[in-house]
C-alpha atoms as a PDB file:
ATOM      1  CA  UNK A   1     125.929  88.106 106.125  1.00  0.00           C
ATOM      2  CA  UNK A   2     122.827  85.620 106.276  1.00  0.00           C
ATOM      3  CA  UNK A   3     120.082  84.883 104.656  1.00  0.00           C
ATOM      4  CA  UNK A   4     117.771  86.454 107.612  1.00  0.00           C
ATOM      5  CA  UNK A   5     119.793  89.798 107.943  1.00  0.00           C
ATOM      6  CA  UNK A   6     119.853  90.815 104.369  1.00  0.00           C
ATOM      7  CA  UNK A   7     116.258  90.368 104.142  1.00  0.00           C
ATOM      8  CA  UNK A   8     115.728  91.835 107.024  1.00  0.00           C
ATOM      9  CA  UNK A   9     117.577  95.050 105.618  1.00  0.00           C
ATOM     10  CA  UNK A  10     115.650  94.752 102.408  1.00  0.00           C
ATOM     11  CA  UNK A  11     112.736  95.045 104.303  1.00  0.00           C
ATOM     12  CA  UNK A  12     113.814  97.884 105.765  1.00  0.00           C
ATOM     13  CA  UNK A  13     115.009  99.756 102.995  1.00  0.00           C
ATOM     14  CA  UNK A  14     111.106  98.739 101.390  1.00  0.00           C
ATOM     15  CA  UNK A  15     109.336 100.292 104.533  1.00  0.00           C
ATOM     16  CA  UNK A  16     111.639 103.840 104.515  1.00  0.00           C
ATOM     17  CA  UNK A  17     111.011 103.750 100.666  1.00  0.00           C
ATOM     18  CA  UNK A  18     107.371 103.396 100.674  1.00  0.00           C
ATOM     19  CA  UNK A  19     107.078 105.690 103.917  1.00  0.00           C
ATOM     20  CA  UNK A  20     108.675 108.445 101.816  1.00  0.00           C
ATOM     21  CA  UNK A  21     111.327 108.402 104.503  1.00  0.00           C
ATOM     22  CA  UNK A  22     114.331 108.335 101.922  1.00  0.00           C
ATOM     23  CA  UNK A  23     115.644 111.461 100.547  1.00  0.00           C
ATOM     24  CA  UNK A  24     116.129 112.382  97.286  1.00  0.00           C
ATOM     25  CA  UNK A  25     119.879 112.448  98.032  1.00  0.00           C
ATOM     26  CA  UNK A  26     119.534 108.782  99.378  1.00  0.00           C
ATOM     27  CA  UNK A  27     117.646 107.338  97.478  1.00  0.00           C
ATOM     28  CA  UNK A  28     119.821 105.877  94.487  1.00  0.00           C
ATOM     29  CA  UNK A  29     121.766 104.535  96.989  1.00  0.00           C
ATOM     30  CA  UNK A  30     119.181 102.776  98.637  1.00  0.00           C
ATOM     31  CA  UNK A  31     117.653 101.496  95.787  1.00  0.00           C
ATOM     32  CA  UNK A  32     120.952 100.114  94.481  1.00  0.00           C
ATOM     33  CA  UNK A  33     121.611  98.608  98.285  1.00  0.00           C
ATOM     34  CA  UNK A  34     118.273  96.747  97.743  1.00  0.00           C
ATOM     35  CA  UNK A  35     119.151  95.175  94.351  1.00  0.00           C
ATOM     36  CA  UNK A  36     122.461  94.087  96.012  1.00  0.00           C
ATOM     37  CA  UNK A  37     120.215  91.884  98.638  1.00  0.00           C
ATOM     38  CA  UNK A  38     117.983  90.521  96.474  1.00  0.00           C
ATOM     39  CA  UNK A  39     120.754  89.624  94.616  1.00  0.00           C
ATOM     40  CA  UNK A  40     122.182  87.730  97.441  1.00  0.00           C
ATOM     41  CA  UNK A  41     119.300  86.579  98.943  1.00  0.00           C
ATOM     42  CA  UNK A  42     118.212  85.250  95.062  1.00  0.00           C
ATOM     43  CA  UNK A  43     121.841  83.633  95.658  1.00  0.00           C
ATOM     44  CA  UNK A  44     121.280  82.065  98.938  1.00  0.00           C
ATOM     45  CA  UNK A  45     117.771  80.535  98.054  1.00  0.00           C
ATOM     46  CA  UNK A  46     119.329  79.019  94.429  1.00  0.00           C
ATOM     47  CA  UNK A  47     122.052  77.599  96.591  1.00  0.00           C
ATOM     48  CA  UNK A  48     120.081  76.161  99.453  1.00  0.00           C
ATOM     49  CA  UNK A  49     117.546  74.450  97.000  1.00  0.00           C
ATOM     50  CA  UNK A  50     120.435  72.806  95.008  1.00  0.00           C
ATOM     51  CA  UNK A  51     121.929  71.538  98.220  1.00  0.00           C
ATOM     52  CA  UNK A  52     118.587  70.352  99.661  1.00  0.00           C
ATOM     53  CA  UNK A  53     117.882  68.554  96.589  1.00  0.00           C
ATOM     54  CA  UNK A  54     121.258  66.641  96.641  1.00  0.00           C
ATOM     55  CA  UNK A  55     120.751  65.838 100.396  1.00  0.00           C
ATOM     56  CA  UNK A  56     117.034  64.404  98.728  1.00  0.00           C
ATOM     57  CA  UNK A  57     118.953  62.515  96.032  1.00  0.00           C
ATOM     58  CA  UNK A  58     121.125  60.565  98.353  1.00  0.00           C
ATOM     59  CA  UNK A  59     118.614  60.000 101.054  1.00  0.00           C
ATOM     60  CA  UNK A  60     116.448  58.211  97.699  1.00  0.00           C
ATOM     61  CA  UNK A  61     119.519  56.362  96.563  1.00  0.00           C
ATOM     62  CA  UNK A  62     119.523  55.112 100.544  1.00  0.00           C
ATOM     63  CA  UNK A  63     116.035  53.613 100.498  1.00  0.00           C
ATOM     64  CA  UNK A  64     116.136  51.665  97.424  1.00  0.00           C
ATOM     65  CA  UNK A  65     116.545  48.164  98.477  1.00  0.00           C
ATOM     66  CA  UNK A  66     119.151  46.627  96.228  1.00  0.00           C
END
């Protein structure tokens, strides 16, 4: 799954909970869908921003004249 289709399902699962489109029957397991992408989308952003600021790192250590 990416980034863009989780939070693209968390957005739906926001709009069908504030809509009052959920039922009662549904809506624990919506809910608990929901944490699981923010979870992973939490995930995706922690692990994109460590690997952007390696890819920052090295392009520093690059330019430094020696």
């Amino acid at each position: 799954m990416t980034y863009e289709q989780a939070f693209d399902e968390l957005k739906n699962i926001a709009t069908e909970i504030e809509d009052e489109t959920v039922s009662v029957d549904v809506l624990a397991d919506k809910v608990k869908r929901a944490s699981e992408l923010i979870t992973f989308c939490q995930s995706k952003l922690r692990s994109t921003e460590s690997e952007v600021n390696k890819i920052i790192k090295q392009m520093e250590r690059k330019s430094i004249p020696e």
